[in-house]
PDB file of N, CA and C in Angstrom:
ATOM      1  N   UNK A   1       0.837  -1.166   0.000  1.00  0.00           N
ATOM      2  CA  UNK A   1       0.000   0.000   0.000  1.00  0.00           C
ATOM      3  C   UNK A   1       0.892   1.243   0.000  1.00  0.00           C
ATOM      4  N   UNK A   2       0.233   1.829  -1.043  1.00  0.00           N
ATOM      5  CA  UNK A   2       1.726   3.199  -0.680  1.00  0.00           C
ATOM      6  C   UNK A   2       1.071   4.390   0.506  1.00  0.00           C
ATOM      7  N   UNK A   3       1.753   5.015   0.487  1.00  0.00           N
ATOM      8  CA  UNK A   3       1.685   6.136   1.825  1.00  0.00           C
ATOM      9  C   UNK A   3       1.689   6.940   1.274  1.00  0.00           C
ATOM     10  N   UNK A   4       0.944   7.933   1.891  1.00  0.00           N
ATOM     11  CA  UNK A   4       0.958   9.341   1.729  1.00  0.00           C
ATOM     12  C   UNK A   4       1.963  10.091   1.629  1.00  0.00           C
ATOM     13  N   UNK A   5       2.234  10.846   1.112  1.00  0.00           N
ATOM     14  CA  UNK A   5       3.618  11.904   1.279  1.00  0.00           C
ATOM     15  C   UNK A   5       3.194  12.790   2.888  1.00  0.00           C
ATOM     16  N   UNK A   6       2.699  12.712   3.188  1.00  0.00           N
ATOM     17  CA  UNK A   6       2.637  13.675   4.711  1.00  0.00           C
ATOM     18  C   UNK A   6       3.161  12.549   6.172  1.00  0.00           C
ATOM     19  N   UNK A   7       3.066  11.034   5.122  1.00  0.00           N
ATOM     20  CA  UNK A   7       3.476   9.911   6.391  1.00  0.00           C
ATOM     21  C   UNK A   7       5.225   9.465   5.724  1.00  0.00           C
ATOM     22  N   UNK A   8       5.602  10.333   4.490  1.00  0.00           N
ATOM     23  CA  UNK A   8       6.982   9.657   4.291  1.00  0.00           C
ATOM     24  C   UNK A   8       7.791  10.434   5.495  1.00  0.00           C
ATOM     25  N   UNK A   9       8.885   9.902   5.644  1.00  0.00           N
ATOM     26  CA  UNK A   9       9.801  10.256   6.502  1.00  0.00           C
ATOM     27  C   UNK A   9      11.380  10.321   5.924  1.00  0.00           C
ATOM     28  N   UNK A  10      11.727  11.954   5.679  1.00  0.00           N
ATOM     29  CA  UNK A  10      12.481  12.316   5.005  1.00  0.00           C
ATOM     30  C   UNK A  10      13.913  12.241   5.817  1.00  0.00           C
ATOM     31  N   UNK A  11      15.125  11.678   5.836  1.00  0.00           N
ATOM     32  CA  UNK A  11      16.536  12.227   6.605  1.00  0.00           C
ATOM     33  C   UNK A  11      17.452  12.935   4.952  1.00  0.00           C
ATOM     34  N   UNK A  12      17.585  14.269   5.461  1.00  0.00           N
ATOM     35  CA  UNK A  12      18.554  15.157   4.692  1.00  0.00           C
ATOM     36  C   UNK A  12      19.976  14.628   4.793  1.00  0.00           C
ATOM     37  N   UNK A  13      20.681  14.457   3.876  1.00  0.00           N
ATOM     38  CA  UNK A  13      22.659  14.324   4.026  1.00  0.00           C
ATOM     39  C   UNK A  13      22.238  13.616   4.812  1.00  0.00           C
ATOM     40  N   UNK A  14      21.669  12.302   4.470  1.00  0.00           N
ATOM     41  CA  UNK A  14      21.605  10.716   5.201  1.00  0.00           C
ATOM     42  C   UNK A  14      22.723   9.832   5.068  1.00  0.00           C
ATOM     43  N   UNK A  15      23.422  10.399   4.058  1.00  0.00           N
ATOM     44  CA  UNK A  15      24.804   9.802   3.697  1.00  0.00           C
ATOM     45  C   UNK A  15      25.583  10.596   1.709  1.00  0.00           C
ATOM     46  N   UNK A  16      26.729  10.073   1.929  1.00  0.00           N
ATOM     47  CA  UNK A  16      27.709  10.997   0.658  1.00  0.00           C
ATOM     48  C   UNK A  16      26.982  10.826  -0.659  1.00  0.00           C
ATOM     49  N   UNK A  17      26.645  11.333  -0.828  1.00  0.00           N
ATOM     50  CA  UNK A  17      25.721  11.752  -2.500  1.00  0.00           C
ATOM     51  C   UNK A  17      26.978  11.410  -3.444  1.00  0.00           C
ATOM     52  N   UNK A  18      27.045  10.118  -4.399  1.00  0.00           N
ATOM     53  CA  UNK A  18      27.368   9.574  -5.409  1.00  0.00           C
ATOM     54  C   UNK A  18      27.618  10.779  -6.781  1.00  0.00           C
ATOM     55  N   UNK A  19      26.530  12.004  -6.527  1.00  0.00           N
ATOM     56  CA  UNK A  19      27.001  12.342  -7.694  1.00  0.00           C
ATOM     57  C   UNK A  19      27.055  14.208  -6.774  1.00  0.00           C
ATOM     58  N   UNK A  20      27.446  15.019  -7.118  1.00  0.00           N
ATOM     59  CA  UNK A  20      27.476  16.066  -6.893  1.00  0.00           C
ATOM     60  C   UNK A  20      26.252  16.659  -7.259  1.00  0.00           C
ATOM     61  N   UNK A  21      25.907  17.668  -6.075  1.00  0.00           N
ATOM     62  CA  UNK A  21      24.418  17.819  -6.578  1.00  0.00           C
ATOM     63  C   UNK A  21      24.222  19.164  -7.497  1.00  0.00           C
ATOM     64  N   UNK A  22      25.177  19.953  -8.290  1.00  0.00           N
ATOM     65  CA  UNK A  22      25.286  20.708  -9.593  1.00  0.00           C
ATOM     66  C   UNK A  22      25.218  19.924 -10.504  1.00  0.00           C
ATOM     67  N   UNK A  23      26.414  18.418 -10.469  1.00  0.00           N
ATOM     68  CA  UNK A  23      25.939  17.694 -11.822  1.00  0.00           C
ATOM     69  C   UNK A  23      24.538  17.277 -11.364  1.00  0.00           C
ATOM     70  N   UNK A  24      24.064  16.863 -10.580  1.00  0.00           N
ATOM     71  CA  UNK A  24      22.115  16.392 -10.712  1.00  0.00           C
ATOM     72  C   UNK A  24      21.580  17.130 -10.801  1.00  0.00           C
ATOM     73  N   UNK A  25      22.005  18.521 -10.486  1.00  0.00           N
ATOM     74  CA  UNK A  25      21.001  19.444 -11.019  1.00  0.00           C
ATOM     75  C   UNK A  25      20.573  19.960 -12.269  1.00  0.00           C
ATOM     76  N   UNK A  26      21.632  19.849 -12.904  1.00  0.00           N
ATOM     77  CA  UNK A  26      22.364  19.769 -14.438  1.00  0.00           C
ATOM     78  C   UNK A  26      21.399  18.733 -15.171  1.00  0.00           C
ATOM     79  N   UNK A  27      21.540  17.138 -14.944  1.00  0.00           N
ATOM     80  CA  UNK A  27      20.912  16.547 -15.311  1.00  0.00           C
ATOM     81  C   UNK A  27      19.278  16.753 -14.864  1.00  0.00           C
ATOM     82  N   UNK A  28      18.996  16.745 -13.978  1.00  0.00           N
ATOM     83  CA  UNK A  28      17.393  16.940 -14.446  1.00  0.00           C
ATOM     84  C   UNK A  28      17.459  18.472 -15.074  1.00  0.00           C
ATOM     85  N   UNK A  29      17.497  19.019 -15.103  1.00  0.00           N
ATOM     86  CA  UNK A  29      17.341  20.337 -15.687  1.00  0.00           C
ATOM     87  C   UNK A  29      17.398  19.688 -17.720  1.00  0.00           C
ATOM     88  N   UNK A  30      18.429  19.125 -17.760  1.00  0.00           N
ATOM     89  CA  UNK A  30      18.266  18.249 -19.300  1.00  0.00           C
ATOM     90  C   UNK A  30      17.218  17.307 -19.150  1.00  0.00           C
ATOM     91  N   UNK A  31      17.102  16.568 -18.307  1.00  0.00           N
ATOM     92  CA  UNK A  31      15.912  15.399 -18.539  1.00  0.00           C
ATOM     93  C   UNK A  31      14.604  16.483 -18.452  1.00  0.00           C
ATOM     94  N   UNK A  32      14.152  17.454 -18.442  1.00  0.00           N
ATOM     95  CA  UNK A  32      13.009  18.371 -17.995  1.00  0.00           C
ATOM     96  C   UNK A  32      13.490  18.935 -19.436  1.00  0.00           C
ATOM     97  N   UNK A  33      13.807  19.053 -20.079  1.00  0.00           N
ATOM     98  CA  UNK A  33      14.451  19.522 -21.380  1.00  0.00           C
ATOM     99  C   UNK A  33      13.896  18.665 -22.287  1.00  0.00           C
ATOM    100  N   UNK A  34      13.984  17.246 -22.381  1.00  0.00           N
ATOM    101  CA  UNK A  34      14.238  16.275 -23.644  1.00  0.00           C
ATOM    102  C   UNK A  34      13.159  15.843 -23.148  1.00  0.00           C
ATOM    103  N   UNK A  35      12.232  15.673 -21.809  1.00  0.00           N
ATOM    104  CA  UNK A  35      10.440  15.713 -21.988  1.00  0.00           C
ATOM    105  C   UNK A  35       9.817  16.335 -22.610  1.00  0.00           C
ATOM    106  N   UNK A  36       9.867  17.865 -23.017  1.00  0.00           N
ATOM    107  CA  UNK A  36       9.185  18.470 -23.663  1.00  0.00           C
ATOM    108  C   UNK A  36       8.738  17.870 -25.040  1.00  0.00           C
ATOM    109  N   UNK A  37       7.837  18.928 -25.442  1.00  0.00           N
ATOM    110  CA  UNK A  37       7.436  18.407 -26.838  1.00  0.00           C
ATOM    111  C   UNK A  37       8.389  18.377 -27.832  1.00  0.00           C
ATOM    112  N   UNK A  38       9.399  19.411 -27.888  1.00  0.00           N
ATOM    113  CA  UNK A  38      10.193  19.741 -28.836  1.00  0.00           C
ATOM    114  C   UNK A  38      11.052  18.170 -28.920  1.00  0.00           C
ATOM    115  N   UNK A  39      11.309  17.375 -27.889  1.00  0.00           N
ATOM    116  CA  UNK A  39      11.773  15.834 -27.983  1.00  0.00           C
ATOM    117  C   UNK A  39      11.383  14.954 -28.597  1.00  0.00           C
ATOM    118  N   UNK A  40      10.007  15.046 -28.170  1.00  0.00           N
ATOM    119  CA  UNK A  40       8.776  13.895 -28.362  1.00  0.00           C
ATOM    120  C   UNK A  40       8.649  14.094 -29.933  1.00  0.00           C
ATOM    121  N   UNK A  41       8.908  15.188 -30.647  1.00  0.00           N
ATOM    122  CA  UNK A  41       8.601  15.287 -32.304  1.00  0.00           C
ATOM    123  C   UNK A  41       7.106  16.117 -32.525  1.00  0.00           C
ATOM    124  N   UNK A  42       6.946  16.844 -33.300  1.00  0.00           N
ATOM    125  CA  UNK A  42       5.988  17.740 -33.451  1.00  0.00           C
ATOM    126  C   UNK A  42       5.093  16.699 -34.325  1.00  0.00           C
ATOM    127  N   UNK A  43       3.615  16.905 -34.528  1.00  0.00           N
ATOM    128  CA  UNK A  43       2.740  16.279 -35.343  1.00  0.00           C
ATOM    129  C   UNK A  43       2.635  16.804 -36.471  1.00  0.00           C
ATOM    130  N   UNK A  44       3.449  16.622 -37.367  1.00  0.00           N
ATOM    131  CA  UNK A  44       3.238  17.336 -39.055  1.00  0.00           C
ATOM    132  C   UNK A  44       2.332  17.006 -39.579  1.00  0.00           C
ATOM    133  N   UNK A  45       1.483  15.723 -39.458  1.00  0.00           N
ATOM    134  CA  UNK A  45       0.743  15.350 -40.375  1.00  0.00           C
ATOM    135  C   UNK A  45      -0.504  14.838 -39.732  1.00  0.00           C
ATOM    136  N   UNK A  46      -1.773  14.168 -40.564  1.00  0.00           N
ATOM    137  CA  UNK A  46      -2.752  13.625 -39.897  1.00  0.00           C
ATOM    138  C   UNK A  46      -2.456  12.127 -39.408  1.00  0.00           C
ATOM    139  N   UNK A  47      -2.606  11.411 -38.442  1.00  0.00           N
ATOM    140  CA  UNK A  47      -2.289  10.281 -38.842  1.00  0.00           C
ATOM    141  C   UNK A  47      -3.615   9.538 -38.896  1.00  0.00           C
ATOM    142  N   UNK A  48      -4.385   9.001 -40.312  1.00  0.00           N
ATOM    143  CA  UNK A  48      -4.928   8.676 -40.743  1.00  0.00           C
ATOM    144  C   UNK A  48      -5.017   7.131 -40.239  1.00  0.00           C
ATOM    145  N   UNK A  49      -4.380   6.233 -39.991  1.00  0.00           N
ATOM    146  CA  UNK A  49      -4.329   5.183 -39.657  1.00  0.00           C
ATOM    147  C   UNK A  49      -4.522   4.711 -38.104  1.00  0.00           C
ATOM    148  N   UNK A  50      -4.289   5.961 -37.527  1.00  0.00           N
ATOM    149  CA  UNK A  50      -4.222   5.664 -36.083  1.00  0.00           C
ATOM    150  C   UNK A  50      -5.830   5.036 -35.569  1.00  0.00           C
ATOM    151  N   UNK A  51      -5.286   3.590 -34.773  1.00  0.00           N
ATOM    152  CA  UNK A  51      -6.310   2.510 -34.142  1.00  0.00           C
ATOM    153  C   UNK A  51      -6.437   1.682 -34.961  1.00  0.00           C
ATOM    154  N   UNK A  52      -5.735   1.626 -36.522  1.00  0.00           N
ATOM    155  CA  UNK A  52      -6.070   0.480 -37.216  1.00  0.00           C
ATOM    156  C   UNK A  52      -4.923  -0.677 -37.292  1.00  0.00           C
ATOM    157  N   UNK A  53      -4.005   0.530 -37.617  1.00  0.00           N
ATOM    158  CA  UNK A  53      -2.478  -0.352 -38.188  1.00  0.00           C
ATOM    159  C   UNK A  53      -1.927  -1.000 -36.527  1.00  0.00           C
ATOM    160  N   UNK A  54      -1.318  -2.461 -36.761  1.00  0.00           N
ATOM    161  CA  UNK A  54      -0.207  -3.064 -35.858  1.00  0.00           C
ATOM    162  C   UNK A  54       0.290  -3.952 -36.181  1.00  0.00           C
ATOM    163  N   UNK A  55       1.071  -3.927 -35.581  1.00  0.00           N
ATOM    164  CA  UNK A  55       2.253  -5.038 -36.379  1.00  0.00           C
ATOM    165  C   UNK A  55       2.343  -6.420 -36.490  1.00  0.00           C
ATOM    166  N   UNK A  56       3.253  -6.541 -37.599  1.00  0.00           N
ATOM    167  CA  UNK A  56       2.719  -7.934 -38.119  1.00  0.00           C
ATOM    168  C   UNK A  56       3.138  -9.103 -37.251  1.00  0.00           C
ATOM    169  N   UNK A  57       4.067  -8.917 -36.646  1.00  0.00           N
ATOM    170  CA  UNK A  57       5.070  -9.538 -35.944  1.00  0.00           C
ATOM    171  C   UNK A  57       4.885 -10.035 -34.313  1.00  0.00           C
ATOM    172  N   UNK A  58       4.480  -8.642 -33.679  1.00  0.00           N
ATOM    173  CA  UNK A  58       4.027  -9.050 -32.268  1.00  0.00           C
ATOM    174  C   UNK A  58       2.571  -8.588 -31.935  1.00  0.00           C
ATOM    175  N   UNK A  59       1.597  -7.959 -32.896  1.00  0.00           N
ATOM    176  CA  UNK A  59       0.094  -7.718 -32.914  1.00  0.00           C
ATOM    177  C   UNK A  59      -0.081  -5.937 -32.280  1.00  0.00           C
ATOM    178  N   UNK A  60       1.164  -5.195 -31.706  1.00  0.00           N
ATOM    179  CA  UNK A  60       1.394  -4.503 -30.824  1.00  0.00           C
ATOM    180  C   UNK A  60       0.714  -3.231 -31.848  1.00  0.00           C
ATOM    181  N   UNK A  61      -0.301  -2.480 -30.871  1.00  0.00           N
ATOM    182  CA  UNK A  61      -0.696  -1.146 -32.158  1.00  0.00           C
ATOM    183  C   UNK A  61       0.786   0.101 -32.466  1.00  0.00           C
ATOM    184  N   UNK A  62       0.429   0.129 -33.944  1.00  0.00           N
ATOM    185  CA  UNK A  62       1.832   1.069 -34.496  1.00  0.00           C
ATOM    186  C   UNK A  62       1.292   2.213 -33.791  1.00  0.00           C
ATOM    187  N   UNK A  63       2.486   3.602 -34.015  1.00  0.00           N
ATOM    188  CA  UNK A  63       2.196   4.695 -34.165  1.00  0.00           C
ATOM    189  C   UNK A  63       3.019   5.653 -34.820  1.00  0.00           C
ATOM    190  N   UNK A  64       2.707   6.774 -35.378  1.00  0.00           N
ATOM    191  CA  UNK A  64       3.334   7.246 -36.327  1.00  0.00           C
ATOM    192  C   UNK A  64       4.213   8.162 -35.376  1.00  0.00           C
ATOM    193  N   UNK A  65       5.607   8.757 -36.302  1.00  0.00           N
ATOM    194  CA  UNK A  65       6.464   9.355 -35.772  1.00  0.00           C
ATOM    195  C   UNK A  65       6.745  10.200 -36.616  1.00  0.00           C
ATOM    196  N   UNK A  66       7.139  11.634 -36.242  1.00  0.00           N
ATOM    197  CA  UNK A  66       7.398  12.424 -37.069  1.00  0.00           C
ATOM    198  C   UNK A  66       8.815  13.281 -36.537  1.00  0.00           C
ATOM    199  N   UNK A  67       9.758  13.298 -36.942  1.00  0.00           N
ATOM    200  CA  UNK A  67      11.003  13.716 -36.764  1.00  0.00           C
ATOM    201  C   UNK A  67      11.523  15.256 -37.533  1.00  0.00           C
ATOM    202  N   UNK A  68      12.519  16.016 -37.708  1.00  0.00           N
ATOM    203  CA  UNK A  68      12.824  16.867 -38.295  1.00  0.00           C
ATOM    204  C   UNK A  68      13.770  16.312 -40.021  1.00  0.00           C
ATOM    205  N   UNK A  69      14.407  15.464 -38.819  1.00  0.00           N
ATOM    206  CA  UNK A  69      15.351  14.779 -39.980  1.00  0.00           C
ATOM    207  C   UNK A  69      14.932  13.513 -40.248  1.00  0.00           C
ATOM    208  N   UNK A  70      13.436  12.722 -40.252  1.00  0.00           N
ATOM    209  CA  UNK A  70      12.730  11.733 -40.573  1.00  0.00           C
ATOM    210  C   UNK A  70      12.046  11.805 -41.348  1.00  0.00           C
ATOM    211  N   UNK A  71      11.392  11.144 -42.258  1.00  0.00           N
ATOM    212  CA  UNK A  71      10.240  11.307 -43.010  1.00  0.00           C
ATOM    213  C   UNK A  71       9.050  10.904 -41.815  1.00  0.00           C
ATOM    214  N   UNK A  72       7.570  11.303 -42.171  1.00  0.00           N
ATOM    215  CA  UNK A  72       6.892  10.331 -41.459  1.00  0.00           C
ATOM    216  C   UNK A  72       6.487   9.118 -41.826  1.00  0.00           C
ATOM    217  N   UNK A  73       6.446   8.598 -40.757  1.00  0.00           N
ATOM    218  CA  UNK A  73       6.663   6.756 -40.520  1.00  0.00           C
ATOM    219  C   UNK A  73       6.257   6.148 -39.405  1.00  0.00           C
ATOM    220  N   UNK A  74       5.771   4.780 -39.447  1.00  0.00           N
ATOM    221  CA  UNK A  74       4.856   3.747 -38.287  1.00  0.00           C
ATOM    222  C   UNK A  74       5.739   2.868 -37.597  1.00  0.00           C
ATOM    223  N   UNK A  75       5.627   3.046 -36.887  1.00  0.00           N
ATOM    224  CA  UNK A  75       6.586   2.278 -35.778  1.00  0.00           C
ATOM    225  C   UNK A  75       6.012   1.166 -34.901  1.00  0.00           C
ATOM    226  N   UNK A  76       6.476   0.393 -34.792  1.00  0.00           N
ATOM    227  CA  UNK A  76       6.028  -1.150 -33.577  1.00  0.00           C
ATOM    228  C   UNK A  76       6.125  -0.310 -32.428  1.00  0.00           C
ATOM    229  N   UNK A  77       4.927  -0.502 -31.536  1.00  0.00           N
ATOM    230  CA  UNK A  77       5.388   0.103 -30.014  1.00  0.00           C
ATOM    231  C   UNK A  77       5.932  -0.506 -29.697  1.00  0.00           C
ATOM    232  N   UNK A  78       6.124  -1.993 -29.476  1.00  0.00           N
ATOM    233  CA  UNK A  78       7.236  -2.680 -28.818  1.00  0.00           C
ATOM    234  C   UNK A  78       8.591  -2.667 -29.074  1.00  0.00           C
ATOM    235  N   UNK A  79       8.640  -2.675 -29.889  1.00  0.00           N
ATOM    236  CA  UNK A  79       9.885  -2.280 -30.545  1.00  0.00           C
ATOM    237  C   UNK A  79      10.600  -0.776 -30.028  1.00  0.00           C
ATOM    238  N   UNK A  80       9.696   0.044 -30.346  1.00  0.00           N
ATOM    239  CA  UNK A  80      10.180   1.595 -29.791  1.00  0.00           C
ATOM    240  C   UNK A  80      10.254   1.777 -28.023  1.00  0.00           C
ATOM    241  N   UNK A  81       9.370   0.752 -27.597  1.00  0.00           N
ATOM    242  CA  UNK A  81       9.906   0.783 -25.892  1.00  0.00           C
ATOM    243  C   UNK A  81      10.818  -0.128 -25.601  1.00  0.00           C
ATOM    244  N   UNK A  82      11.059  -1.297 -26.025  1.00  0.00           N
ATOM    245  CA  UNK A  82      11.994  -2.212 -25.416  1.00  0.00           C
ATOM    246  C   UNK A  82      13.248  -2.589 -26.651  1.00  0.00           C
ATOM    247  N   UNK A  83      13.220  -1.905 -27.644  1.00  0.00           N
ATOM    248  CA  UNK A  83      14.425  -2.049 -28.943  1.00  0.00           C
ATOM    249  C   UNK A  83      14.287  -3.344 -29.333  1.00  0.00           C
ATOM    250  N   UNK A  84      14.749  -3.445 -30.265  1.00  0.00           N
ATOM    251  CA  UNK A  84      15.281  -4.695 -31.474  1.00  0.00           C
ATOM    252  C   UNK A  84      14.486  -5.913 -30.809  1.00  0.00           C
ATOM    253  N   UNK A  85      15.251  -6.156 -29.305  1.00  0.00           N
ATOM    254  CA  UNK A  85      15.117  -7.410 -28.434  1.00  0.00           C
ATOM    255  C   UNK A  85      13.975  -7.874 -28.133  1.00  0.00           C
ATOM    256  N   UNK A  86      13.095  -6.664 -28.081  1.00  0.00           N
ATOM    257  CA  UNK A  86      11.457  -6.322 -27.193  1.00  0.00           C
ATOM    258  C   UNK A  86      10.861  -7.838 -27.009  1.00  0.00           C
TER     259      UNK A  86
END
């Protein structure tokens, strides 16, 4: 069962922080960066197919992707979350 955040129980400098906390700040400040939309790829087009098309291979529904330096194109979700191996 999870808990409330008003029942977690926080200790500050509980022990030596692995990474310096400018570089973690650094990094989420990029990971809060490469969430945005400008990451995710803008929608250039309609996607006309969307809820029909999936793949032939693992049944998984496609979805289209649209890149700057891509054409648009349908992608295996499984494939695009777990790579090649999925």
């Amino acid at each position: 069962m999870k808990k409330d955040e008003i029942d977690h129980i926080i200790f500050e400098n509980h022990h030596t922080p692995i990474v310096d906390y400018r570089v973690f700040a650094k990094a989420q400040e990029q990971r809060k960066h490469r969430t945005s939309s400008n990451y995710r790829g803008i929608k250039k087009y309609e996607n006309v197919y969307s809820g029909f098309s999936v793949c032939g291979d693992c049944g998984t529904p496609m979805f289209s992707m649209s890149r700057r330096y891509l054409k648009p194109a349908y992608t295996c979700g499984t494939y695009h979350r777990r790579g090649p191996k999925g």
